[in-house]
PDB file of N, CA and C in Angstrom:
ATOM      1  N   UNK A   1      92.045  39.695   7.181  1.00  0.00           N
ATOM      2  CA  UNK A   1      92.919  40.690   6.606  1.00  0.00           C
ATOM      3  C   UNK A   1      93.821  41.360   7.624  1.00  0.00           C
ATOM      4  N   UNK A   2      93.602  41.535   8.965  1.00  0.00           N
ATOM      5  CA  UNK A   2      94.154  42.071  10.010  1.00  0.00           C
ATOM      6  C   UNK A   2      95.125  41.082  10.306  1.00  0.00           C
ATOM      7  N   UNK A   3      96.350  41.685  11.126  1.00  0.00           N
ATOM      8  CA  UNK A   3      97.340  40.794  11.684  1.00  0.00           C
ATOM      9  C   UNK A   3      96.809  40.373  12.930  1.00  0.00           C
ATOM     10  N   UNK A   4      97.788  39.334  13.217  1.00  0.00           N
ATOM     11  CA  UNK A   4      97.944  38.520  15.082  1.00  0.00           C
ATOM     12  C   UNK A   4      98.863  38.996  15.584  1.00  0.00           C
ATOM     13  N   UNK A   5      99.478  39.608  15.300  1.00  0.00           N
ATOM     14  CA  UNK A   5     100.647  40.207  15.984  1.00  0.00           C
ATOM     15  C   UNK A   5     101.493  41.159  15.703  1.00  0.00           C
ATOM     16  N   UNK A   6     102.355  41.572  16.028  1.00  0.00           N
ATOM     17  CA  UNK A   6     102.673  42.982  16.166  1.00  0.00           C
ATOM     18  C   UNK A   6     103.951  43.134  15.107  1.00  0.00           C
ATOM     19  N   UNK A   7     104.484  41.826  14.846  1.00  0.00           N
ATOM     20  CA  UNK A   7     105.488  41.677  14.452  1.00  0.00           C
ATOM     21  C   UNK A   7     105.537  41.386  12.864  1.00  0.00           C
ATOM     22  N   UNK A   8     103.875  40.453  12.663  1.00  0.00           N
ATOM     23  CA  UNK A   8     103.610  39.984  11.137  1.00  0.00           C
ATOM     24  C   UNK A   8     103.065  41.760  10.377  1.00  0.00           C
ATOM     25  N   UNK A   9     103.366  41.583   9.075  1.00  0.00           N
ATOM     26  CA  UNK A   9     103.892  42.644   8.297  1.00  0.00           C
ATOM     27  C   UNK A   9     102.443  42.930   7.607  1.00  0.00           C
ATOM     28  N   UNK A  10     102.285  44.282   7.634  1.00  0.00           N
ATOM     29  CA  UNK A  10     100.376  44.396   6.453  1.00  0.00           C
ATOM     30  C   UNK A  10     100.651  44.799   5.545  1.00  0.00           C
ATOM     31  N   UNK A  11      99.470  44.705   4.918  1.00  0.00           N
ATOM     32  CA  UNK A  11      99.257  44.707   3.716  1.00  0.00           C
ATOM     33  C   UNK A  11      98.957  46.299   3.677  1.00  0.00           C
ATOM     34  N   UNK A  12      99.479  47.029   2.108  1.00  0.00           N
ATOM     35  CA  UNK A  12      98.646  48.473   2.346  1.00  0.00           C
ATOM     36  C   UNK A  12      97.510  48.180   1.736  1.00  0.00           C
ATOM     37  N   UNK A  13      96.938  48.959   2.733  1.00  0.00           N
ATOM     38  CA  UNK A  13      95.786  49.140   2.004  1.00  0.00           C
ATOM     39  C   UNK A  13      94.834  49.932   2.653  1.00  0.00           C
ATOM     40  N   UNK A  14      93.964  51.213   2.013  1.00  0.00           N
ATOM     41  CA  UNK A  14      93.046  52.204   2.012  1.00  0.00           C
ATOM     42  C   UNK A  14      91.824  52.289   2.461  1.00  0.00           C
ATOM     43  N   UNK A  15      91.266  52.797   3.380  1.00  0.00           N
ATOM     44  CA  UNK A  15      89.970  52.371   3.524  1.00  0.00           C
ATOM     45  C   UNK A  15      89.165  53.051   2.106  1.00  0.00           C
ATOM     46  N   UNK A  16      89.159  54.079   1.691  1.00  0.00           N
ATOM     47  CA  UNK A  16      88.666  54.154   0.043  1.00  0.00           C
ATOM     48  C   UNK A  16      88.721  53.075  -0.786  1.00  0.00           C
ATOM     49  N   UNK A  17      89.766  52.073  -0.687  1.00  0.00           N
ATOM     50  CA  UNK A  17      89.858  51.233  -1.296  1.00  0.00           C
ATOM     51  C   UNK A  17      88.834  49.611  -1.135  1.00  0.00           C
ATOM     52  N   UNK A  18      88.678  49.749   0.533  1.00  0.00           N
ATOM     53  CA  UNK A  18      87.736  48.553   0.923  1.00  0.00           C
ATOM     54  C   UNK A  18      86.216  49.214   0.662  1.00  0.00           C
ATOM     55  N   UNK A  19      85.681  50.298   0.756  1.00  0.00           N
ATOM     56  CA  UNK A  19      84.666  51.274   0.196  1.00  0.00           C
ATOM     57  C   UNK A  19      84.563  50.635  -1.464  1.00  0.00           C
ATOM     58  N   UNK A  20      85.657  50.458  -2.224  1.00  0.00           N
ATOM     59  CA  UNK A  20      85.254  50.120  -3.682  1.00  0.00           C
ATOM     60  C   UNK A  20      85.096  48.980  -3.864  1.00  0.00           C
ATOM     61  N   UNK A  21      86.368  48.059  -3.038  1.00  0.00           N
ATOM     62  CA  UNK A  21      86.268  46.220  -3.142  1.00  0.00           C
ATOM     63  C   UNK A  21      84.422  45.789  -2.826  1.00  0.00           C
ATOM     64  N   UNK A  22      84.492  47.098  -1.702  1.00  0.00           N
ATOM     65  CA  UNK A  22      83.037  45.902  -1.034  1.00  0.00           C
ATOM     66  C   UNK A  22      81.732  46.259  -1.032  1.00  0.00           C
ATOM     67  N   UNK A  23      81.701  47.715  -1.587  1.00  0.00           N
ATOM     68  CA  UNK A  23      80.777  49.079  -1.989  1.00  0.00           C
ATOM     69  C   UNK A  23      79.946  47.927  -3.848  1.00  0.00           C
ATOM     70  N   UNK A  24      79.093  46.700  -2.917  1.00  0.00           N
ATOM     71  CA  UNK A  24      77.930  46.283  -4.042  1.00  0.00           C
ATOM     72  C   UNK A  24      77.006  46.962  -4.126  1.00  0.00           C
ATOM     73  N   UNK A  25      76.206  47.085  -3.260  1.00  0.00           N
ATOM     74  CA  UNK A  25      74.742  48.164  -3.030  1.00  0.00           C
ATOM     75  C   UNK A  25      74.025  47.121  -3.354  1.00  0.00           C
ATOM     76  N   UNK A  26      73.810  45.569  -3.187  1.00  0.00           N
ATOM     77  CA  UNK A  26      72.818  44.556  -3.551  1.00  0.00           C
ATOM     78  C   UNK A  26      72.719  43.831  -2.144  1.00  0.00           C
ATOM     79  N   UNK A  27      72.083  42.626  -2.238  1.00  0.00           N
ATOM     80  CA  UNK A  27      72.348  41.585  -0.694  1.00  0.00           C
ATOM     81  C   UNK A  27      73.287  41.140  -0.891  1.00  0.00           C
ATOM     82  N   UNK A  28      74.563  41.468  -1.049  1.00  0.00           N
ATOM     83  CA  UNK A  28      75.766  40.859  -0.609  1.00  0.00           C
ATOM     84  C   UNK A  28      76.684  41.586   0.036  1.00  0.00           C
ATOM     85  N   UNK A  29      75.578  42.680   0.380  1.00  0.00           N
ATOM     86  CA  UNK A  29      76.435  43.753   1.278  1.00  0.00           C
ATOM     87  C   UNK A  29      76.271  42.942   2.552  1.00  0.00           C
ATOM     88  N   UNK A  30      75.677  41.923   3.019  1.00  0.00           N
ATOM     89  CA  UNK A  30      75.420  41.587   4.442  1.00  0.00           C
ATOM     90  C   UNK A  30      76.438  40.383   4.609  1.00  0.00           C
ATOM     91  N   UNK A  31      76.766  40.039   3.212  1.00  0.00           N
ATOM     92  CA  UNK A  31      77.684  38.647   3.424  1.00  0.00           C
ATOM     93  C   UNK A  31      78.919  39.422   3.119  1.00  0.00           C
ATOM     94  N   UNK A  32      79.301  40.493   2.416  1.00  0.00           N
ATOM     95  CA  UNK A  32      80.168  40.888   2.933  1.00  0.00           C
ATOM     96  C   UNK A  32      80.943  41.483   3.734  1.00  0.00           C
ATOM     97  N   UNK A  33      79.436  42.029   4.790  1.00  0.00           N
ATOM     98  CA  UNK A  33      79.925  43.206   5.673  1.00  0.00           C
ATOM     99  C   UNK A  33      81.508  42.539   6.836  1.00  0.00           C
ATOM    100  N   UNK A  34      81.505  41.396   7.033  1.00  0.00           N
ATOM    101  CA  UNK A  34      82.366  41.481   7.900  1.00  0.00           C
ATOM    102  C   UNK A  34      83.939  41.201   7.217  1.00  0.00           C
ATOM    103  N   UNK A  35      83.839  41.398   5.729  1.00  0.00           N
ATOM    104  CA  UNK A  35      84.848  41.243   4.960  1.00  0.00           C
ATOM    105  C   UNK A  35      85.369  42.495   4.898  1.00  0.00           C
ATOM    106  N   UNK A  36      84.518  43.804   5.042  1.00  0.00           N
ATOM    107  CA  UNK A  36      84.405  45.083   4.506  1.00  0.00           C
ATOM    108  C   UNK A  36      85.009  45.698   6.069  1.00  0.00           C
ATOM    109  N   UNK A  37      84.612  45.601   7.206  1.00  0.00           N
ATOM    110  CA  UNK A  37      84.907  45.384   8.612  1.00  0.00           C
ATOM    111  C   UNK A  37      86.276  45.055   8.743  1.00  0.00           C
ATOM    112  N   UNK A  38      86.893  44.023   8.122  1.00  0.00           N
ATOM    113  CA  UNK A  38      88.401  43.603   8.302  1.00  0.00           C
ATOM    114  C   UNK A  38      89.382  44.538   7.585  1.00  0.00           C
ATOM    115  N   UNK A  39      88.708  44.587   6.459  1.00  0.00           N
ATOM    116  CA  UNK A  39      89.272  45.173   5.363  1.00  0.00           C
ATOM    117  C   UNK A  39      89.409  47.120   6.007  1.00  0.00           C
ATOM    118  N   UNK A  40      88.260  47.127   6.833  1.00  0.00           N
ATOM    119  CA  UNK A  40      88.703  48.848   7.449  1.00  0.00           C
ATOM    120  C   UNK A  40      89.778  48.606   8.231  1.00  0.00           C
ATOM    121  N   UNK A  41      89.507  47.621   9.343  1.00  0.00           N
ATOM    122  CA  UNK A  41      90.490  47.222  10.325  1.00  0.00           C
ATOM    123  C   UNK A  41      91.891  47.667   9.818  1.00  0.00           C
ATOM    124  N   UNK A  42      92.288  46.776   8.487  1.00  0.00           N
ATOM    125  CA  UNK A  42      93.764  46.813   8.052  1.00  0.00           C
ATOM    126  C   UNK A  42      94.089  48.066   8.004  1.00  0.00           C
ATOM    127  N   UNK A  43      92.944  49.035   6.921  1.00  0.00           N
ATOM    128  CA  UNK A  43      93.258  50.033   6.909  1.00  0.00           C
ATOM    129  C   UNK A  43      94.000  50.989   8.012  1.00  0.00           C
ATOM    130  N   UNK A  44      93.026  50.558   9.117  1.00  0.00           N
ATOM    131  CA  UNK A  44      93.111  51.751  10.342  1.00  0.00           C
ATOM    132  C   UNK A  44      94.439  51.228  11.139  1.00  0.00           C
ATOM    133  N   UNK A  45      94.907  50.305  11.124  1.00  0.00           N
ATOM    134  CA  UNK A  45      96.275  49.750  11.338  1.00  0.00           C
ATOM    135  C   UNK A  45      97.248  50.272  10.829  1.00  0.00           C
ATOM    136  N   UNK A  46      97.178  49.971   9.392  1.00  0.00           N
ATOM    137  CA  UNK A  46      98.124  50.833   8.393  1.00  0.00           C
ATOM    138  C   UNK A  46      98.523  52.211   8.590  1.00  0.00           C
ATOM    139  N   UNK A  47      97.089  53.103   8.942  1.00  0.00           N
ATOM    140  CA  UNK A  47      97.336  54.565   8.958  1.00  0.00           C
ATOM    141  C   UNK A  47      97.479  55.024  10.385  1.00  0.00           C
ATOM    142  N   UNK A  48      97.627  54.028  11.409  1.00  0.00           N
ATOM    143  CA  UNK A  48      97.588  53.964  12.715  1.00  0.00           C
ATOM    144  C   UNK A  48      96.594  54.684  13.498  1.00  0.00           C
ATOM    145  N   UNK A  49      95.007  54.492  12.560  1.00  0.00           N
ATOM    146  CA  UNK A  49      93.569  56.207  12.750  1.00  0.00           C
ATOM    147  C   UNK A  49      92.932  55.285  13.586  1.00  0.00           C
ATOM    148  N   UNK A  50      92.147  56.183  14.078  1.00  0.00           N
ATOM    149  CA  UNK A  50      90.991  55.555  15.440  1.00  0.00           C
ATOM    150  C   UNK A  50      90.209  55.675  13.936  1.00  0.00           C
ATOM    151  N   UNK A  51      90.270  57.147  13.122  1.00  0.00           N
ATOM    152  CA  UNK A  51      89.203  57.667  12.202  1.00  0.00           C
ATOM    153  C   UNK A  51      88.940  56.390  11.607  1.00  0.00           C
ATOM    154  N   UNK A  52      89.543  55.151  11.060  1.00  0.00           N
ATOM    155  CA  UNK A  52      89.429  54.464  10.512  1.00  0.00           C
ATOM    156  C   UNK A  52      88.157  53.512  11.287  1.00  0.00           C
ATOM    157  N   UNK A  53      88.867  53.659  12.229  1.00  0.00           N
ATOM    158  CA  UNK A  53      87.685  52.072  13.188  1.00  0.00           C
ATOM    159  C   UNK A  53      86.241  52.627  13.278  1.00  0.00           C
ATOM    160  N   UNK A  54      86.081  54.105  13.188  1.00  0.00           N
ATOM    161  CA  UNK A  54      84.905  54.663  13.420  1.00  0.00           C
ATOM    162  C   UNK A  54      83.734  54.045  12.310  1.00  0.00           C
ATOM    163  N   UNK A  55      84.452  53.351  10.895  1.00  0.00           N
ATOM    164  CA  UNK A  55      83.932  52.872   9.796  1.00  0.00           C
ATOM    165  C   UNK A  55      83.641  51.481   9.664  1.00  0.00           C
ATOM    166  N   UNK A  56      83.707  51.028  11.005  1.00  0.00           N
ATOM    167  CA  UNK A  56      83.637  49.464  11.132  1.00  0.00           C
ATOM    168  C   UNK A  56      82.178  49.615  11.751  1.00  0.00           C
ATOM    169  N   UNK A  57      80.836  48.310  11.464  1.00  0.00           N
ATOM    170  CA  UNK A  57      80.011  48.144  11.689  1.00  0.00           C
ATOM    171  C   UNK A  57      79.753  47.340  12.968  1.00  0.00           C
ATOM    172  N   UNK A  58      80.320  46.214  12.599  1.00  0.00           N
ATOM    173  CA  UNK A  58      80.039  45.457  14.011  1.00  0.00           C
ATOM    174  C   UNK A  58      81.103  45.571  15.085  1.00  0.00           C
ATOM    175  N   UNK A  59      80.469  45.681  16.404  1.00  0.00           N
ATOM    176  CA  UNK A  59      80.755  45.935  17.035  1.00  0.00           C
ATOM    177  C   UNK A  59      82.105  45.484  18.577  1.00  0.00           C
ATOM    178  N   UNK A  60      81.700  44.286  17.851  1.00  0.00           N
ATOM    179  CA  UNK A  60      83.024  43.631  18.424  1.00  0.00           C
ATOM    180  C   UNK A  60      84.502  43.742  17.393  1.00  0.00           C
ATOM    181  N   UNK A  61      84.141  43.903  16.312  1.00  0.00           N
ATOM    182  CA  UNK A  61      85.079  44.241  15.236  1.00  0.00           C
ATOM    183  C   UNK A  61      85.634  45.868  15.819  1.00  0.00           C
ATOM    184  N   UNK A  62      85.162  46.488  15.520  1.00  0.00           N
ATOM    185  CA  UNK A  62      85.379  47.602  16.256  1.00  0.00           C
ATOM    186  C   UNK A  62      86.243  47.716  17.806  1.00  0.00           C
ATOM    187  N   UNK A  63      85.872  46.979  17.990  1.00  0.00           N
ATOM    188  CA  UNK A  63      86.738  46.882  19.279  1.00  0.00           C
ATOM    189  C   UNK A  63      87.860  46.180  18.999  1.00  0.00           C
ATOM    190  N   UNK A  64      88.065  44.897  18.440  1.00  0.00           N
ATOM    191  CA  UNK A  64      89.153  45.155  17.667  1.00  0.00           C
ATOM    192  C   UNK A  64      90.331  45.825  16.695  1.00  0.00           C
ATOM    193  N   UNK A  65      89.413  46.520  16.310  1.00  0.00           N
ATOM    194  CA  UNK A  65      90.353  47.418  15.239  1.00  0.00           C
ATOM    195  C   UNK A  65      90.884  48.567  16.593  1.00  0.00           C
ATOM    196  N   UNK A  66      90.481  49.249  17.432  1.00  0.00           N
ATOM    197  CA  UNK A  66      90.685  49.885  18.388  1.00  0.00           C
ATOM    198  C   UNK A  66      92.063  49.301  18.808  1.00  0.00           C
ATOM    199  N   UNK A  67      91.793  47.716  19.376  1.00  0.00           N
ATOM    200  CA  UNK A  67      92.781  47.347  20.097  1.00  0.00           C
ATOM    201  C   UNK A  67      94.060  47.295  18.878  1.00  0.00           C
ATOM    202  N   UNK A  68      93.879  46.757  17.935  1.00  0.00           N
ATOM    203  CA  UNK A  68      94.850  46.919  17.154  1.00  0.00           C
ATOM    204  C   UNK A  68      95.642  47.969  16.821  1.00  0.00           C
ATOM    205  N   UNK A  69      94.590  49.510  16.848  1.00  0.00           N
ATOM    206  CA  UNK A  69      95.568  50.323  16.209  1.00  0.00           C
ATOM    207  C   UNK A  69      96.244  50.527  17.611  1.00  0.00           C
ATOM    208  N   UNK A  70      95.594  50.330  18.903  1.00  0.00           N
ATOM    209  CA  UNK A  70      96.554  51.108  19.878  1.00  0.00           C
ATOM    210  C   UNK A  70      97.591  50.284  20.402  1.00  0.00           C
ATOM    211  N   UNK A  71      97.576  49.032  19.715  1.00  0.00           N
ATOM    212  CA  UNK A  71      98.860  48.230  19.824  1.00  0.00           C
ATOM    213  C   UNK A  71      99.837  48.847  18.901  1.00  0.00           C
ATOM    214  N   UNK A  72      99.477  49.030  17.467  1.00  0.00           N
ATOM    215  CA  UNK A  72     100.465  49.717  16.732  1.00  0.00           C
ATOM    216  C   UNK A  72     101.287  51.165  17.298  1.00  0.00           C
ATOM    217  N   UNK A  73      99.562  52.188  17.772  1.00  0.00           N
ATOM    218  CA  UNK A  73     100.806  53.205  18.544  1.00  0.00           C
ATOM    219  C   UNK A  73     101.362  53.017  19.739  1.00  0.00           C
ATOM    220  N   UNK A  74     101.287  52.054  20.269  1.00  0.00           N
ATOM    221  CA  UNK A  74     101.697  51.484  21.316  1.00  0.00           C
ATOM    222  C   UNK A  74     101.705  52.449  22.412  1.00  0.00           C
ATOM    223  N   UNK A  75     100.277  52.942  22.522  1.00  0.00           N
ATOM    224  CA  UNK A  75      99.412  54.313  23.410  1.00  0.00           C
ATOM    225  C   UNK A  75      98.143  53.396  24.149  1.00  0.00           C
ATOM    226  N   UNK A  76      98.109  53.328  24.933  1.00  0.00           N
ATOM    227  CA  UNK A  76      96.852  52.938  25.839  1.00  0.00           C
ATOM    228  C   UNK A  76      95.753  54.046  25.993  1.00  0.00           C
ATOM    229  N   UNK A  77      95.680  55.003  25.215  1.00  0.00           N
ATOM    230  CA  UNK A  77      94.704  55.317  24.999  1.00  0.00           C
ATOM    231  C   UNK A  77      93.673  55.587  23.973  1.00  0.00           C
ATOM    232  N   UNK A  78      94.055  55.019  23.107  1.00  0.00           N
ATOM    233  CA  UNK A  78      93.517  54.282  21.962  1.00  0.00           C
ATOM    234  C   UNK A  78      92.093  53.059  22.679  1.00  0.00           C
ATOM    235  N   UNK A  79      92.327  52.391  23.542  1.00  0.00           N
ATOM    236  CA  UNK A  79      91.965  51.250  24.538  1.00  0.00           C
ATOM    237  C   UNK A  79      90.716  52.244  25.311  1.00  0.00           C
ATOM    238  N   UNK A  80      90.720  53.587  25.464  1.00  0.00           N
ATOM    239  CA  UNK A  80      89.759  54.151  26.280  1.00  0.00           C
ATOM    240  C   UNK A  80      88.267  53.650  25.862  1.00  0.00           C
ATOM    241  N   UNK A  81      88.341  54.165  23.860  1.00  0.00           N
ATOM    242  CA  UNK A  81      87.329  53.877  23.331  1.00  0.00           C
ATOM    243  C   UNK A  81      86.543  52.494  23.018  1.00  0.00           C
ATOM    244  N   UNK A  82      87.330  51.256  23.662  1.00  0.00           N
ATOM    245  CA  UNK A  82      86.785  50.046  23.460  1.00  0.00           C
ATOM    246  C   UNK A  82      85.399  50.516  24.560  1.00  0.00           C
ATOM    247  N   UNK A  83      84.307  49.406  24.518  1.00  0.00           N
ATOM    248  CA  UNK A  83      83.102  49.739  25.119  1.00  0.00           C
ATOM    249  C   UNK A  83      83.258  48.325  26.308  1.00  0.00           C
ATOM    250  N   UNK A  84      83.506  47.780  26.169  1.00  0.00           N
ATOM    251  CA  UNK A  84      83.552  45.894  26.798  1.00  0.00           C
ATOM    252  C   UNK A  84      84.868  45.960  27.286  1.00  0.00           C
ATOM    253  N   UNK A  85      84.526  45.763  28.716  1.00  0.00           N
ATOM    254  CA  UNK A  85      85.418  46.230  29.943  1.00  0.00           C
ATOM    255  C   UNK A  85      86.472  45.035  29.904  1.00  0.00           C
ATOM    256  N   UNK A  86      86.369  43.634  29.511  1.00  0.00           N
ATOM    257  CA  UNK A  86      86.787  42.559  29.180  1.00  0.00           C
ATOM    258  C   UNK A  86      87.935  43.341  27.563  1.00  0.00           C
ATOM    259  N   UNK A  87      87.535  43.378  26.897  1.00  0.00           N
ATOM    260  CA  UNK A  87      87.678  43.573  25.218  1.00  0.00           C
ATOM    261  C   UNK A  87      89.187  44.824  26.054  1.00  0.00           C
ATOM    262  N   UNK A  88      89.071  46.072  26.474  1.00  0.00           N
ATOM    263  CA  UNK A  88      89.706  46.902  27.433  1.00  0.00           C
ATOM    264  C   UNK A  88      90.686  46.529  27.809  1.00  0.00           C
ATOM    265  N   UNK A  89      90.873  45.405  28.256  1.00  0.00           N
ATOM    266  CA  UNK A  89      91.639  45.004  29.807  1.00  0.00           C
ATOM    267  C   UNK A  89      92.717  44.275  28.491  1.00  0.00           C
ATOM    268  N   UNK A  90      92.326  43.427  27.498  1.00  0.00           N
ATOM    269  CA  UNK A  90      92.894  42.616  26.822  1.00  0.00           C
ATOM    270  C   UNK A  90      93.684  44.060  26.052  1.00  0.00           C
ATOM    271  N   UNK A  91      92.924  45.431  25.576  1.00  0.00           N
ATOM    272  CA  UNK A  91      93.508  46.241  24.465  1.00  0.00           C
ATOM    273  C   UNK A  91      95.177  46.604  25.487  1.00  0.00           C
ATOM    274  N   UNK A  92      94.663  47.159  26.402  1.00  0.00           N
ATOM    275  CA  UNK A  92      95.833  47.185  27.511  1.00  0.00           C
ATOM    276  C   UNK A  92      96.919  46.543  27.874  1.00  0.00           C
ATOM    277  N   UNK A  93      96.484  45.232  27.867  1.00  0.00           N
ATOM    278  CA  UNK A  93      97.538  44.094  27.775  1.00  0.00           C
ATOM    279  C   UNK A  93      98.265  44.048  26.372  1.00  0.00           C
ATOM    280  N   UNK A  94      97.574  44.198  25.538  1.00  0.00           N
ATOM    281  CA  UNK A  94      98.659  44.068  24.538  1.00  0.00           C
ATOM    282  C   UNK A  94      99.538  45.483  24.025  1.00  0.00           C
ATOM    283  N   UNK A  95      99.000  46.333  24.312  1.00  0.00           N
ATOM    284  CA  UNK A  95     100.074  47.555  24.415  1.00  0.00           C
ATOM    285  C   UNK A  95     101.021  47.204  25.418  1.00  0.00           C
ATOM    286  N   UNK A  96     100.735  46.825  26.541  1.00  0.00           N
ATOM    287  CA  UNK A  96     101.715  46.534  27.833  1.00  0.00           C
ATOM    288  C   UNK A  96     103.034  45.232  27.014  1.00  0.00           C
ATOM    289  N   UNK A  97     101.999  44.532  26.432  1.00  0.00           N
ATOM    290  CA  UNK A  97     103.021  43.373  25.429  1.00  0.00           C
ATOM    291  C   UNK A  97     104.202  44.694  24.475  1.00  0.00           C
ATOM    292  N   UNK A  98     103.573  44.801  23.702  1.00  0.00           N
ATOM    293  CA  UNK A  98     104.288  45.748  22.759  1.00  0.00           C
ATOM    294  C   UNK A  98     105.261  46.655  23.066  1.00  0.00           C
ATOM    295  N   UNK A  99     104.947  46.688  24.526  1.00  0.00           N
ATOM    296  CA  UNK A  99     106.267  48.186  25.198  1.00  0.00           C
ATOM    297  C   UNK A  99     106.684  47.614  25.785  1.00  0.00           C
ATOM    298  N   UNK A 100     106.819  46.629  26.431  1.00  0.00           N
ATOM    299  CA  UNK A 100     107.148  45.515  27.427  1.00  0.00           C
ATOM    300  C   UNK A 100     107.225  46.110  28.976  1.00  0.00           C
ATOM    301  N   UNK A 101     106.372  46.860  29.031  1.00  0.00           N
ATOM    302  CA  UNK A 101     105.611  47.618  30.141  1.00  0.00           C
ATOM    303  C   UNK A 101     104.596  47.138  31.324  1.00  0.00           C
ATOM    304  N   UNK A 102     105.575  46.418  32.810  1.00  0.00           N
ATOM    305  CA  UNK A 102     104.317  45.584  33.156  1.00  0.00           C
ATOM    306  C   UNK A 102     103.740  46.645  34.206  1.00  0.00           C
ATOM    307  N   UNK A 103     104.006  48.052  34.053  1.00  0.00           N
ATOM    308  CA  UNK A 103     103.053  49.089  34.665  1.00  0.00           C
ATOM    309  C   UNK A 103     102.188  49.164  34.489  1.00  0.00           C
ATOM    310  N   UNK A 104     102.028  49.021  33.345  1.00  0.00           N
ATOM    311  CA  UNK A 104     100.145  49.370  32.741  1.00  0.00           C
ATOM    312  C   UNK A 104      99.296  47.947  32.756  1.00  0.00           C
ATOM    313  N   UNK A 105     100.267  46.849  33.132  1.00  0.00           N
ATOM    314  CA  UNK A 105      99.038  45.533  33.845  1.00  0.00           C
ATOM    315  C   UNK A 105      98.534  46.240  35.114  1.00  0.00           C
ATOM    316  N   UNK A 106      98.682  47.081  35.819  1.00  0.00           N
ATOM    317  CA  UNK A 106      98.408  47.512  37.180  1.00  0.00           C
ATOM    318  C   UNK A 106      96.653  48.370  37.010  1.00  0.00           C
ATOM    319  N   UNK A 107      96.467  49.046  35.270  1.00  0.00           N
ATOM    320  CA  UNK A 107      95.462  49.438  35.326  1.00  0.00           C
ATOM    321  C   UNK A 107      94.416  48.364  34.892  1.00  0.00           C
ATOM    322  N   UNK A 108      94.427  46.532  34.735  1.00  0.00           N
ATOM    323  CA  UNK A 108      93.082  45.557  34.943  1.00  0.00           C
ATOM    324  C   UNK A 108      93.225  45.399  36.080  1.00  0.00           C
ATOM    325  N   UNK A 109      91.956  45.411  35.874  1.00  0.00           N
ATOM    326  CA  UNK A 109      91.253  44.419  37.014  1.00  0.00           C
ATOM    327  C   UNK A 109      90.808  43.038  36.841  1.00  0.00           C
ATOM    328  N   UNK A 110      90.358  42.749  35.509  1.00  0.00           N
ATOM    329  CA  UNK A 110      89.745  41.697  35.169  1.00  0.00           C
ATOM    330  C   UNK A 110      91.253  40.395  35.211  1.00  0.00           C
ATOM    331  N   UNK A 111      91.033  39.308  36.141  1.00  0.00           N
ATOM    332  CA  UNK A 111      92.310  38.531  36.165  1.00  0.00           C
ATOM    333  C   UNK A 111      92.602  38.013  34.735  1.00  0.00           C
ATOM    334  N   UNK A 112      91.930  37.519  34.095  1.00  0.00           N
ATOM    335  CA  UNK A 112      92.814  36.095  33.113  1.00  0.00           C
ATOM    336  C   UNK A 112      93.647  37.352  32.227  1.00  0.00           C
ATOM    337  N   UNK A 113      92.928  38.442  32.239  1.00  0.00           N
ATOM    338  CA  UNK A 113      93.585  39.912  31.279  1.00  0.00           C
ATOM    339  C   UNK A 113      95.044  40.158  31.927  1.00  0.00           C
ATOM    340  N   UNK A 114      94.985  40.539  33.329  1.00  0.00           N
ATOM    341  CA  UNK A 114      96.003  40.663  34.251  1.00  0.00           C
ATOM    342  C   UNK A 114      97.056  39.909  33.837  1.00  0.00           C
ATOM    343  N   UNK A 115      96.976  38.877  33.955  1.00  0.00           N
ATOM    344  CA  UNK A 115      98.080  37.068  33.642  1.00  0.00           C
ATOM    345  C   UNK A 115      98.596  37.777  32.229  1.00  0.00           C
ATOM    346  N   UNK A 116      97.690  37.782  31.659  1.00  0.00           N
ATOM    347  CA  UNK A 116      98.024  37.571  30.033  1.00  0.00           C
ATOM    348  C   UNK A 116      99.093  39.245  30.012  1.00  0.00           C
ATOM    349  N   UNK A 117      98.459  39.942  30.314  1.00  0.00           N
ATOM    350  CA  UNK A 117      99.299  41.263  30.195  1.00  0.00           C
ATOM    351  C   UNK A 117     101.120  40.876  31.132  1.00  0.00           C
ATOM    352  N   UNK A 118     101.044  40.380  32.417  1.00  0.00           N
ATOM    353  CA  UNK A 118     102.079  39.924  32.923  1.00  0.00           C
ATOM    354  C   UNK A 118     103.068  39.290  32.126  1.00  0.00           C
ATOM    355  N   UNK A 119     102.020  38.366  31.878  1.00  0.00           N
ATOM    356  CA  UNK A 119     103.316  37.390  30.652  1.00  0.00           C
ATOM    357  C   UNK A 119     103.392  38.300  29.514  1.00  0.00           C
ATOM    358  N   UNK A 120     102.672  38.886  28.929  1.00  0.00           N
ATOM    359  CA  UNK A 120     103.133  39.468  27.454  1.00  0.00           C
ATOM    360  C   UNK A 120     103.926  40.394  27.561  1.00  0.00           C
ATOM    361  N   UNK A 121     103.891  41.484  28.830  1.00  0.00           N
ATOM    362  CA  UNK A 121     105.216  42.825  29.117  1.00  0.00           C
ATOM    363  C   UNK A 121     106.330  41.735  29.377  1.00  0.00           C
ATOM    364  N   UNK A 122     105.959  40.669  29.952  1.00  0.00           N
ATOM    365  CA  UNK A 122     107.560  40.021  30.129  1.00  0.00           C
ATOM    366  C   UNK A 122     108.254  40.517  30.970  1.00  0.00           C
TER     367      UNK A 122
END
């Protein structure tokens, strides 16, 4: 449900609304949880909220939705709250993509992140 890029267009949509799509209360809350996870993601994109990602379960998802919204505000500190110093370095790089800012490659350390932020500020 989340975009790849900064440029492809979302969908609206509510996190109240992924709460009703995915809000079963049976065992298919576990097969849907990472449907319910994407579905916050978009949300928190849309409304450009950290508040949103706080509603995501798993945890690498979460760190995604992070990196996503702080690509949208195109704020690197959105990127503070990722936990995975790797997951970080990449949220950074792609804000650095988005502003075309190759200052803020200067705050990884981690190389293949470094490269990738280089080439993406351009």
């Amino acid at each position: 449900l989340f975009r790849q890029n900064i440029e492809q267009p979302l969908n609206v949509v509510s996190a109240k609304e992924c709460e009703g799509i995915f809000a079963t209360g049976t065992f298919l809350d576990d097969i849907l949880g990472s449907k319910k996870d994407s579905c916050y993601i978009q949300a928190a994109i849309n409304l450009r909220s950290v508040e949103e990602c706080k509603k995501v379960v798993s945890s690498a998802a979460k760190n995604t939705c992070y990196s996503e919204v702080a690509t949208a505000q195109k704020s690197t500190a959105t990127c503070q709250l990722i936990s995975d110093s790797t997951a970080k370095a990449y949220c950074i790089a792609n804000v650095a993509g988005a502003l075309k800012d190759k200052k803020l490659c200067a705050q990884i350390t981690e190389s293949s992140a470094k490269i990738y932020c280089n080439l993406a500020a351009g």
